[in-house]
Every structure is written in structure tokens, then in C-alpha cells.
PDB file of N, CA and C in Angstrom:
ATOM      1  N   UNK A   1       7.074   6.994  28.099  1.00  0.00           N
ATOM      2  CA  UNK A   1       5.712   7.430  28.324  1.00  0.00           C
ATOM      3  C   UNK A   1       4.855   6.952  27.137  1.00  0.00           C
ATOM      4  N   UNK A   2       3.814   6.343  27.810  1.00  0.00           N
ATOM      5  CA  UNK A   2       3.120   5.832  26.346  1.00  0.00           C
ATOM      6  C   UNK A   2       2.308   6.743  25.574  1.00  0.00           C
ATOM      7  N   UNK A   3       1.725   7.379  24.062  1.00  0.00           N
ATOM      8  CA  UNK A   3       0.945   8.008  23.272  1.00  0.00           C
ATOM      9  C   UNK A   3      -0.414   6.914  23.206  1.00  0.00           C
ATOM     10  N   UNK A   4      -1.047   7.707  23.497  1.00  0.00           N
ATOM     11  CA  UNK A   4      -2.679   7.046  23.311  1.00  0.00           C
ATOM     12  C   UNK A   4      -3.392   8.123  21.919  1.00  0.00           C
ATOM     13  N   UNK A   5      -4.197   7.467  21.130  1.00  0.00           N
ATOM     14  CA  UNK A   5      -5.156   8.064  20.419  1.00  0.00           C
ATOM     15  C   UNK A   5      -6.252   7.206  20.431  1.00  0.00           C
ATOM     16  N   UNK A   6      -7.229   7.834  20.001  1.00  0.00           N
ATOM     17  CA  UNK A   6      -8.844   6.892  19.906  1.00  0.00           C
ATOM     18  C   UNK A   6      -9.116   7.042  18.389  1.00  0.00           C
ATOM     19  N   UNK A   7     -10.244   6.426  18.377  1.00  0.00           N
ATOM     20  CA  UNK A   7     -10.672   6.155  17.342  1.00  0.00           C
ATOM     21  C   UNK A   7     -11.520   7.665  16.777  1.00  0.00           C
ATOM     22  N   UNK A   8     -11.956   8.577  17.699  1.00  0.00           N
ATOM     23  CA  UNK A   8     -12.422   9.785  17.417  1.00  0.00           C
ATOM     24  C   UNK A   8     -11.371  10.698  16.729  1.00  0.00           C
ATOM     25  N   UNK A   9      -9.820  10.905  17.708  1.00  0.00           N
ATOM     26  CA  UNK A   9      -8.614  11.267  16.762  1.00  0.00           C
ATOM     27  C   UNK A   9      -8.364  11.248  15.273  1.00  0.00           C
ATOM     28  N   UNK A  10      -8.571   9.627  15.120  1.00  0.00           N
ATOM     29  CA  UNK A  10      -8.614   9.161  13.547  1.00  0.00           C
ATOM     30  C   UNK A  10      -9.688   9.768  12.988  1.00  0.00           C
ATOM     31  N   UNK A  11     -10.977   9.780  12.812  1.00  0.00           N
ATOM     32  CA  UNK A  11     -11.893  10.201  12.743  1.00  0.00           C
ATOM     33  C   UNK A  11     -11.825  11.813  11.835  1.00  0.00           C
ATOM     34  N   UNK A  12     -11.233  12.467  12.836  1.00  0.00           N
ATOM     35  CA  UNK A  12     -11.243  13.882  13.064  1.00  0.00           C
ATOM     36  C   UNK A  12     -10.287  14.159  11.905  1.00  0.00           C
ATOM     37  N   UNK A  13      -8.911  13.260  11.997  1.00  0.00           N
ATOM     38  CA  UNK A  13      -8.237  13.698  10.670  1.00  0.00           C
ATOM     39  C   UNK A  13      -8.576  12.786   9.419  1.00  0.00           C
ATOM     40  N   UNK A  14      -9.723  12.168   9.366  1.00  0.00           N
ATOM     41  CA  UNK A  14     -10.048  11.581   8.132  1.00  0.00           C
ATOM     42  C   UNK A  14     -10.726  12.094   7.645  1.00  0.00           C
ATOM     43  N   UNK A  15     -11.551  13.215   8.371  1.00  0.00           N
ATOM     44  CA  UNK A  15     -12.316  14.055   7.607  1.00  0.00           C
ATOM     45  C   UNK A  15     -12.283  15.462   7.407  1.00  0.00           C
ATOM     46  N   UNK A  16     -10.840  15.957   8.421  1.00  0.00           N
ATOM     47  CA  UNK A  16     -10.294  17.179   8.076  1.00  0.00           C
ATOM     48  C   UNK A  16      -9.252  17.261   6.709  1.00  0.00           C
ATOM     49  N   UNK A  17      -8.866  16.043   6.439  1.00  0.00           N
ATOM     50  CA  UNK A  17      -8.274  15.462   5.030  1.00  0.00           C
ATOM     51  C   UNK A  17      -8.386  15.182   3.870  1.00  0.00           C
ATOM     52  N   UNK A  18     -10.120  15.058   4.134  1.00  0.00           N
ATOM     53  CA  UNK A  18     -10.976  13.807   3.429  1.00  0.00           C
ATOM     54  C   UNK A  18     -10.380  12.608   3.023  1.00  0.00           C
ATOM     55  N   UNK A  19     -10.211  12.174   3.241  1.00  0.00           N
ATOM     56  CA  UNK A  19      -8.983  10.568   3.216  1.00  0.00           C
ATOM     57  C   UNK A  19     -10.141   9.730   3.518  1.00  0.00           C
ATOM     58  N   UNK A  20      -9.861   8.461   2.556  1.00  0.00           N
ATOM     59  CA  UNK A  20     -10.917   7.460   2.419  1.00  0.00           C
ATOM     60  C   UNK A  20     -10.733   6.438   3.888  1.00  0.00           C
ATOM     61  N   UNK A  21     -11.493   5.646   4.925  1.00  0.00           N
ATOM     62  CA  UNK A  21     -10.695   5.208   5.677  1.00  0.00           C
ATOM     63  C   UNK A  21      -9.862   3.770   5.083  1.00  0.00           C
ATOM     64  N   UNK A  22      -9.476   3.907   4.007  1.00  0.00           N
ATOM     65  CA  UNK A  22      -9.085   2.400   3.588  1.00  0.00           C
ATOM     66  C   UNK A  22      -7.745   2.781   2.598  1.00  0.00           C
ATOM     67  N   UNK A  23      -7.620   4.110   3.600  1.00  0.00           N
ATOM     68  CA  UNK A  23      -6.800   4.827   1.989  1.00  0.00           C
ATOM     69  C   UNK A  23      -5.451   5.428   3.309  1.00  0.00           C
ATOM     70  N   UNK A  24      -5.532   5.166   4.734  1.00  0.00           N
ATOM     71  CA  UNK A  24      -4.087   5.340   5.204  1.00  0.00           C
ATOM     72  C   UNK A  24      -3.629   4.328   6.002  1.00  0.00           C
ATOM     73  N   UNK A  25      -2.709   4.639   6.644  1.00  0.00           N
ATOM     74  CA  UNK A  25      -2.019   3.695   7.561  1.00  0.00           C
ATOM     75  C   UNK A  25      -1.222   4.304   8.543  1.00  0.00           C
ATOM     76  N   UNK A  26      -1.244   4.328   9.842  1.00  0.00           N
ATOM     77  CA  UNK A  26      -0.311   5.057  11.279  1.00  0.00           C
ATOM     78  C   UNK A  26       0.839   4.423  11.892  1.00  0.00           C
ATOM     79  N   UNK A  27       1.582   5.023  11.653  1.00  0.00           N
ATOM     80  CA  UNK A  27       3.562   4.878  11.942  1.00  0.00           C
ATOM     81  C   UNK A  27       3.518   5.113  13.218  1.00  0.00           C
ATOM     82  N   UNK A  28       3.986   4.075  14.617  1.00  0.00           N
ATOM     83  CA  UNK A  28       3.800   4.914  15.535  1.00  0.00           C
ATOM     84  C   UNK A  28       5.419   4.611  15.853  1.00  0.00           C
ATOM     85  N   UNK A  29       5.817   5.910  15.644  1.00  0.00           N
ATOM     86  CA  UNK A  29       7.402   6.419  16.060  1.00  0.00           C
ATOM     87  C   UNK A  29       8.262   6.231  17.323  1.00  0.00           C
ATOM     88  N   UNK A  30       8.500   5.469  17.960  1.00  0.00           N
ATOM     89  CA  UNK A  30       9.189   5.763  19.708  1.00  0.00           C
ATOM     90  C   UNK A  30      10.193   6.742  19.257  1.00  0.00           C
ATOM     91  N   UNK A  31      11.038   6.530  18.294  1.00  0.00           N
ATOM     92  CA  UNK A  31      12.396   7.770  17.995  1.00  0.00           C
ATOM     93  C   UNK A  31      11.413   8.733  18.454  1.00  0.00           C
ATOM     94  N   UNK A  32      10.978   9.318  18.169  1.00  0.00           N
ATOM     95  CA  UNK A  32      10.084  10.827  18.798  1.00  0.00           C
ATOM     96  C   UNK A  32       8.824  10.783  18.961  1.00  0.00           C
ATOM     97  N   UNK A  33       8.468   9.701  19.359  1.00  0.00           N
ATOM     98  CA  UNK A  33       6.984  10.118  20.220  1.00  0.00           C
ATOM     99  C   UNK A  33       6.244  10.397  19.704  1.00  0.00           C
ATOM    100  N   UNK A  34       6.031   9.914  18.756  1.00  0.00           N
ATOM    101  CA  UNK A  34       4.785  10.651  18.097  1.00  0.00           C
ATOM    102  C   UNK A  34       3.989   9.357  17.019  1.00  0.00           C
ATOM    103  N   UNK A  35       3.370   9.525  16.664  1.00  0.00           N
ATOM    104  CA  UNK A  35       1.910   8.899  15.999  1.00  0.00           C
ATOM    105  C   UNK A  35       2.184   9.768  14.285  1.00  0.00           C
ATOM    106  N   UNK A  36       2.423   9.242  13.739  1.00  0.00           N
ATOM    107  CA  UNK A  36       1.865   9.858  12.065  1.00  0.00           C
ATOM    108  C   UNK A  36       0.567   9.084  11.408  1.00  0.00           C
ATOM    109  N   UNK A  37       0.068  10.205  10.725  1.00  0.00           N
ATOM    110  CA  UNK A  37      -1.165   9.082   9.955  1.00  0.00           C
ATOM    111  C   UNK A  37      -0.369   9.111   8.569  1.00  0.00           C
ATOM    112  N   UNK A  38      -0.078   8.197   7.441  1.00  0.00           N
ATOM    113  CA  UNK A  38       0.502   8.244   6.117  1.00  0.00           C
ATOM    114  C   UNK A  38      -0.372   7.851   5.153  1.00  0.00           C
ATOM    115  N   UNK A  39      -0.742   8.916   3.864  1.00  0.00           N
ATOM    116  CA  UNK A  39      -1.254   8.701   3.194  1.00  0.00           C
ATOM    117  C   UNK A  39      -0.909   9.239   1.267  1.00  0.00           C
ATOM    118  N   UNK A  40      -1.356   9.459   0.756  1.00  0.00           N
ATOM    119  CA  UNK A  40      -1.170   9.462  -0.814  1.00  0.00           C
ATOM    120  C   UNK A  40      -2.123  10.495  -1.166  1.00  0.00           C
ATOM    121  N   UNK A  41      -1.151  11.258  -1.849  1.00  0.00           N
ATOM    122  CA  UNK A  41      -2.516  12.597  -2.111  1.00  0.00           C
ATOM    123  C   UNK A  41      -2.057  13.215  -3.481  1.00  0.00           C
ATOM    124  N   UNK A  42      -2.726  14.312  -4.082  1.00  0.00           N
ATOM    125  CA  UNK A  42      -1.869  14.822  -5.150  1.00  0.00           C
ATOM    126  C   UNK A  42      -1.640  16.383  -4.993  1.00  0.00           C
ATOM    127  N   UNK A  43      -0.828  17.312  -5.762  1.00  0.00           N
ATOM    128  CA  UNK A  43      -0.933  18.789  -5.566  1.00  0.00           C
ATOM    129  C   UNK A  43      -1.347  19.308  -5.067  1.00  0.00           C
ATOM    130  N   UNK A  44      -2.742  19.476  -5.989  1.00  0.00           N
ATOM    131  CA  UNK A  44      -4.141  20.562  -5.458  1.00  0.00           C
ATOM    132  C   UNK A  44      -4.536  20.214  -4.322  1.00  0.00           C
ATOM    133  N   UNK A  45      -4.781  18.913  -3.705  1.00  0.00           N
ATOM    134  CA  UNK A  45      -5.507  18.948  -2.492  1.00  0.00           C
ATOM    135  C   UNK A  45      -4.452  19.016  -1.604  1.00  0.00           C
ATOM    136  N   UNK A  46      -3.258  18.916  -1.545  1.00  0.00           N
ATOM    137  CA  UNK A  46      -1.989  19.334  -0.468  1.00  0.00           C
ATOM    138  C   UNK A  46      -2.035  20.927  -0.181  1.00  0.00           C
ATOM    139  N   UNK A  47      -2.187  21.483  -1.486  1.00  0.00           N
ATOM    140  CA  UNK A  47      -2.310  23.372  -0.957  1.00  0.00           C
ATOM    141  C   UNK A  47      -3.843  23.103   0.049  1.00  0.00           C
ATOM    142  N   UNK A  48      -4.083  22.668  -0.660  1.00  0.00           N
ATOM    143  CA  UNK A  48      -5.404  23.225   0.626  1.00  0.00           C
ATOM    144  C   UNK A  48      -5.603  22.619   1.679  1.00  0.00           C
ATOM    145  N   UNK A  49      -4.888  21.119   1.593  1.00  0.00           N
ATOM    146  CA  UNK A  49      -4.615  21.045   3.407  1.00  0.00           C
ATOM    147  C   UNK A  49      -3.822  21.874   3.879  1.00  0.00           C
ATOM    148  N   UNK A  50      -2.498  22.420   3.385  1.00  0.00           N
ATOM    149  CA  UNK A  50      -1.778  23.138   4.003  1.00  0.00           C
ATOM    150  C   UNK A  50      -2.768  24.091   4.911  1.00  0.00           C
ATOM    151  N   UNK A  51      -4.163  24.665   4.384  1.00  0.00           N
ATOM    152  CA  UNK A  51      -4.565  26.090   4.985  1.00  0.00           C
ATOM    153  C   UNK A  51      -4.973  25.567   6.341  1.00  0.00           C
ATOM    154  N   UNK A  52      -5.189  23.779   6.902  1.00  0.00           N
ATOM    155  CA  UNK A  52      -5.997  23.449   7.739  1.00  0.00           C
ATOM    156  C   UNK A  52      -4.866  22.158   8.906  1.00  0.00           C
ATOM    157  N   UNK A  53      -3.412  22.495   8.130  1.00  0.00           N
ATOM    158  CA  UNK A  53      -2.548  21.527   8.550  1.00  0.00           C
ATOM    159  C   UNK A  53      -1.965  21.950  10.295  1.00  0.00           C
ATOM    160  N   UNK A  54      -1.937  23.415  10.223  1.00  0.00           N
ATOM    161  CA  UNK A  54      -1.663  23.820  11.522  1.00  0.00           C
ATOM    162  C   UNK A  54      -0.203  23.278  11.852  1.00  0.00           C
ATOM    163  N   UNK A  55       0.614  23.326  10.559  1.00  0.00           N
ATOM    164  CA  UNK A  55       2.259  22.832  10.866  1.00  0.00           C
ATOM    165  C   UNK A  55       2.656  21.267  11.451  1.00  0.00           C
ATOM    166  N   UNK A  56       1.752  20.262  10.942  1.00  0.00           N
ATOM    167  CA  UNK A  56       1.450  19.052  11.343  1.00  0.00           C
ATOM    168  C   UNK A  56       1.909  18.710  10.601  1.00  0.00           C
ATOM    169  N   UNK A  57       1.327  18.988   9.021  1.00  0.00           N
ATOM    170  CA  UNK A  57       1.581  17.988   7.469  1.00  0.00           C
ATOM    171  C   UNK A  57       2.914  17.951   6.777  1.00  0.00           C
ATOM    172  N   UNK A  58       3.475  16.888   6.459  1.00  0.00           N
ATOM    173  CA  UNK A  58       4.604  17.116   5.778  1.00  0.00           C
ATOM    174  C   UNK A  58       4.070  15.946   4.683  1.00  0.00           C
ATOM    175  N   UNK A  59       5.188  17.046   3.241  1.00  0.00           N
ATOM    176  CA  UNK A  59       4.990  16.003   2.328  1.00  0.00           C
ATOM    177  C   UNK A  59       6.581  15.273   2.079  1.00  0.00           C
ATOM    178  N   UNK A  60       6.572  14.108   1.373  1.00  0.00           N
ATOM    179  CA  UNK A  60       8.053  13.338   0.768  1.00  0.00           C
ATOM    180  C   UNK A  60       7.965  13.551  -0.385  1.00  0.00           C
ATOM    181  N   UNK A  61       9.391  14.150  -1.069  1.00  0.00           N
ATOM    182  CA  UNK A  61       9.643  14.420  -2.203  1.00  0.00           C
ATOM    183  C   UNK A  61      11.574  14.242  -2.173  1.00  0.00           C
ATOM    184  N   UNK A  62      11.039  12.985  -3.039  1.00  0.00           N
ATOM    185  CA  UNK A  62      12.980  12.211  -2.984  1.00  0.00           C
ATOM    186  C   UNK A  62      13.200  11.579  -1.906  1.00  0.00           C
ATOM    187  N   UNK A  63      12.474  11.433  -1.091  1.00  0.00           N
ATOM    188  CA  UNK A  63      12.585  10.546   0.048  1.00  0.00           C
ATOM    189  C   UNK A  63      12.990  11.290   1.320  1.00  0.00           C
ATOM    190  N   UNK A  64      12.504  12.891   1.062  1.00  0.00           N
ATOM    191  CA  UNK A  64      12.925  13.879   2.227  1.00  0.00           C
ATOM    192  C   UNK A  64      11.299  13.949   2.418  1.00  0.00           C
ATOM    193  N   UNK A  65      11.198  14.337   4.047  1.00  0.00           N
ATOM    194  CA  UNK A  65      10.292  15.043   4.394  1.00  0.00           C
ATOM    195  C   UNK A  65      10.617  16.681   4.555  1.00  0.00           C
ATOM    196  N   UNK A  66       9.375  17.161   4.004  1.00  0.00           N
ATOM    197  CA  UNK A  66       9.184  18.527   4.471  1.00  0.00           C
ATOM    198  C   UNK A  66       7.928  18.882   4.633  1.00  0.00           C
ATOM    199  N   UNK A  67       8.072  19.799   5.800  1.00  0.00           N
ATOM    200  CA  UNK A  67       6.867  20.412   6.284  1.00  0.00           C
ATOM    201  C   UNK A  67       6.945  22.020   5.797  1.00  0.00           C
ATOM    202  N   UNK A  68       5.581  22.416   6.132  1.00  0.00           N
ATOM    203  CA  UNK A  68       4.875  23.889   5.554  1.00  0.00           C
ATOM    204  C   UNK A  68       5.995  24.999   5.225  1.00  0.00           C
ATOM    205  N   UNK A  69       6.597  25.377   6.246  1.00  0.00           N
ATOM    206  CA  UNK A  69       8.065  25.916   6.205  1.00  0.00           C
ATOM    207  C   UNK A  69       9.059  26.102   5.075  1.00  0.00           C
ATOM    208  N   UNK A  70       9.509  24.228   4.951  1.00  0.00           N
ATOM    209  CA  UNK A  70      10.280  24.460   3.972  1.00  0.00           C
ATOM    210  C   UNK A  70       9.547  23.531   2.956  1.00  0.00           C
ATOM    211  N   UNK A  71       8.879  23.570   2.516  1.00  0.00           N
ATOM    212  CA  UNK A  71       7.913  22.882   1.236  1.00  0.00           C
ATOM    213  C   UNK A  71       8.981  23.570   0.083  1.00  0.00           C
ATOM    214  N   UNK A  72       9.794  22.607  -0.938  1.00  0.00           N
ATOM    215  CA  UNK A  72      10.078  23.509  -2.081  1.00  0.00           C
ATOM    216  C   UNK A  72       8.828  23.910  -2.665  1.00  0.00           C
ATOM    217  N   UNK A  73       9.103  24.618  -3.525  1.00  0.00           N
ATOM    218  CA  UNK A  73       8.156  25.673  -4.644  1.00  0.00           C
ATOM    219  C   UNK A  73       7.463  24.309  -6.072  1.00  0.00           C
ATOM    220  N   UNK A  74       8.587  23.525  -6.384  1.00  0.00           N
ATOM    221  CA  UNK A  74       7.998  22.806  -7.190  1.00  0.00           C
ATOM    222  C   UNK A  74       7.155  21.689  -6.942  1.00  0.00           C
ATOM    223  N   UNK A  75       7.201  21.312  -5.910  1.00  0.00           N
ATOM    224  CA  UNK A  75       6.180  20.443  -5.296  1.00  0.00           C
ATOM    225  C   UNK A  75       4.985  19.811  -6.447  1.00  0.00           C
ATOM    226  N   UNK A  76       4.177  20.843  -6.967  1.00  0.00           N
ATOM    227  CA  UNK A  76       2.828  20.598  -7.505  1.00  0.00           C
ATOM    228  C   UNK A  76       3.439  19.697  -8.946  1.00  0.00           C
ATOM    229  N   UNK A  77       4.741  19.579  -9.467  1.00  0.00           N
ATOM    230  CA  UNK A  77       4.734  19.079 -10.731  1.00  0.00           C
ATOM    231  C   UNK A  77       5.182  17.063 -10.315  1.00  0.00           C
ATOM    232  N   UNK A  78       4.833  17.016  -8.947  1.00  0.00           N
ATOM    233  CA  UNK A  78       4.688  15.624  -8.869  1.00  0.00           C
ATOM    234  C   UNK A  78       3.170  15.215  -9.112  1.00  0.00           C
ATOM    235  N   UNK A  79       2.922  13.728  -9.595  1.00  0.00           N
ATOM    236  CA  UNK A  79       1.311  13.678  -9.783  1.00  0.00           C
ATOM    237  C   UNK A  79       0.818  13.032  -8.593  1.00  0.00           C
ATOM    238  N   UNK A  80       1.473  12.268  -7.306  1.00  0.00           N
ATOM    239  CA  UNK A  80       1.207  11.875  -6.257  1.00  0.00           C
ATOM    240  C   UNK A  80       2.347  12.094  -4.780  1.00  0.00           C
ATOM    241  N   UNK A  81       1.877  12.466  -4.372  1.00  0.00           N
ATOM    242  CA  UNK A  81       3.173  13.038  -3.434  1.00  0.00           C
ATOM    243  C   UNK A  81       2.326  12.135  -2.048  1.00  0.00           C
ATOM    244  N   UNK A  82       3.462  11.348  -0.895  1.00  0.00           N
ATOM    245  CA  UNK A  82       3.181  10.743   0.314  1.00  0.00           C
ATOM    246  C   UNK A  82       3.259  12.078   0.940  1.00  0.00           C
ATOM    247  N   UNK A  83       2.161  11.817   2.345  1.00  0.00           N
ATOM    248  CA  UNK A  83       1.818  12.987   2.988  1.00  0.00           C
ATOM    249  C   UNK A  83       1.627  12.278   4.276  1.00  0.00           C
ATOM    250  N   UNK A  84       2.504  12.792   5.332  1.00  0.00           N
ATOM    251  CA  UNK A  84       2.418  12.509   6.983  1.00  0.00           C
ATOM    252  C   UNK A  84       1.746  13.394   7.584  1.00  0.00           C
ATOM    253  N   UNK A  85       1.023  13.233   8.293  1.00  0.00           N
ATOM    254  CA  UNK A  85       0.724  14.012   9.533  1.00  0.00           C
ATOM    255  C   UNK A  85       0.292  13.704  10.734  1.00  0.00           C
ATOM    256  N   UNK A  86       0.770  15.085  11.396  1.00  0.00           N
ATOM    257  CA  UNK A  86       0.776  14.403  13.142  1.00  0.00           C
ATOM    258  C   UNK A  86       0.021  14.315  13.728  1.00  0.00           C
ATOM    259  N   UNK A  87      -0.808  13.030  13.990  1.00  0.00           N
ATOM    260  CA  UNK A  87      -1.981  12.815  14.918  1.00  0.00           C
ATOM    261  C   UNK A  87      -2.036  12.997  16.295  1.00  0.00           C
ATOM    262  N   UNK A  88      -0.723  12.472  16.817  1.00  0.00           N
ATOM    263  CA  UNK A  88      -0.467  12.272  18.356  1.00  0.00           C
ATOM    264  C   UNK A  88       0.769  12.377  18.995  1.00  0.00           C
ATOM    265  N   UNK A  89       1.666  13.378  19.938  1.00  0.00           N
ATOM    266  CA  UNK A  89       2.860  13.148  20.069  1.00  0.00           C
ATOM    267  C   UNK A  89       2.699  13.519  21.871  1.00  0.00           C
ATOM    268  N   UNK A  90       4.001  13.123  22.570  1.00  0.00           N
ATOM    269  CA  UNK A  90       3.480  13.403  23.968  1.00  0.00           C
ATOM    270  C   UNK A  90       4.642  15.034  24.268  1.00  0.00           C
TER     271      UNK A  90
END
């Protein structure tokens, strides 16, 4: 089954993110269907997407993903942490 997004989609999480548009890039997954947007962020602004992530955002730390759930605790003592989230899945 194919995943469609528009350009309004993107849009919507570039500015629920604030993410520059020159500042991500979208993984589109067949293993699971889904669309990620990937981008580069640091600490402070990861807690506060968390309040607006709606269980979408995951960050990589060691080359694991984790989402809201299981986020370890030390997280904030990286100075740039990669950050996925789910734009589109069917």
C-alpha cells in the first residue's frame, strides 16, 4: 500500500519543530510503512518537543532509537542528539 504526504504535512512539522527547511531530510521506510522526517537538535529544545511530540519523536543515542517512553534520563548531557519523527505511516 503506498504512504502519500504533501507538502502541507512537511510544512506542519517544520513549524511544530521549528526546523529550518534546509536543516532535515525524510527516510521513507517500506520495513514499516512509515515516512520519518530526520533531523539534528540539542537537549533543551527535545524536552519541549517532547510536550508537542504526541509519541511520534524519537531520539538516537549510541545508535539506539528511543521514543518518549523509554528516553534514558541522561539524554540532556549530549550537545546534539539525531531526532526522528513520524510524519506518515499507513
Amino acid at each position: 500500500m503506498p504512504i502519500t504526504i504533501d507538502h502541507r504535512d512537511i510544512q506542519e512539522a517544520l513549524k511544530k519543530f521549528d526546523i529550518d527547511s534546509s536543516e532535515y531530510y525524510l527516510e521513507f521506510n517500506n520495513d514499516n510503512d512509515v515516512v520519518f522526517m530526520h533531523w539534528v537538535s540539542d537537549p533543551e529544545k527535545i524536552t519541549n518537543y517532547l510536550r508537542h511530540s504526541a509519541g511520534c519523536l524519537a531520539i538516537q543515542l549510541k545508535g539506539t532509537w528511543f521514543y518518549e517512553e523509554d528516553l534514558p534520563d541522561d539524554y540532556g548531557t549530549y550537545p546534539l542528539i539525531n531526532c526522528r519523527y513520524i510524519l506518515e505511516t499507513i
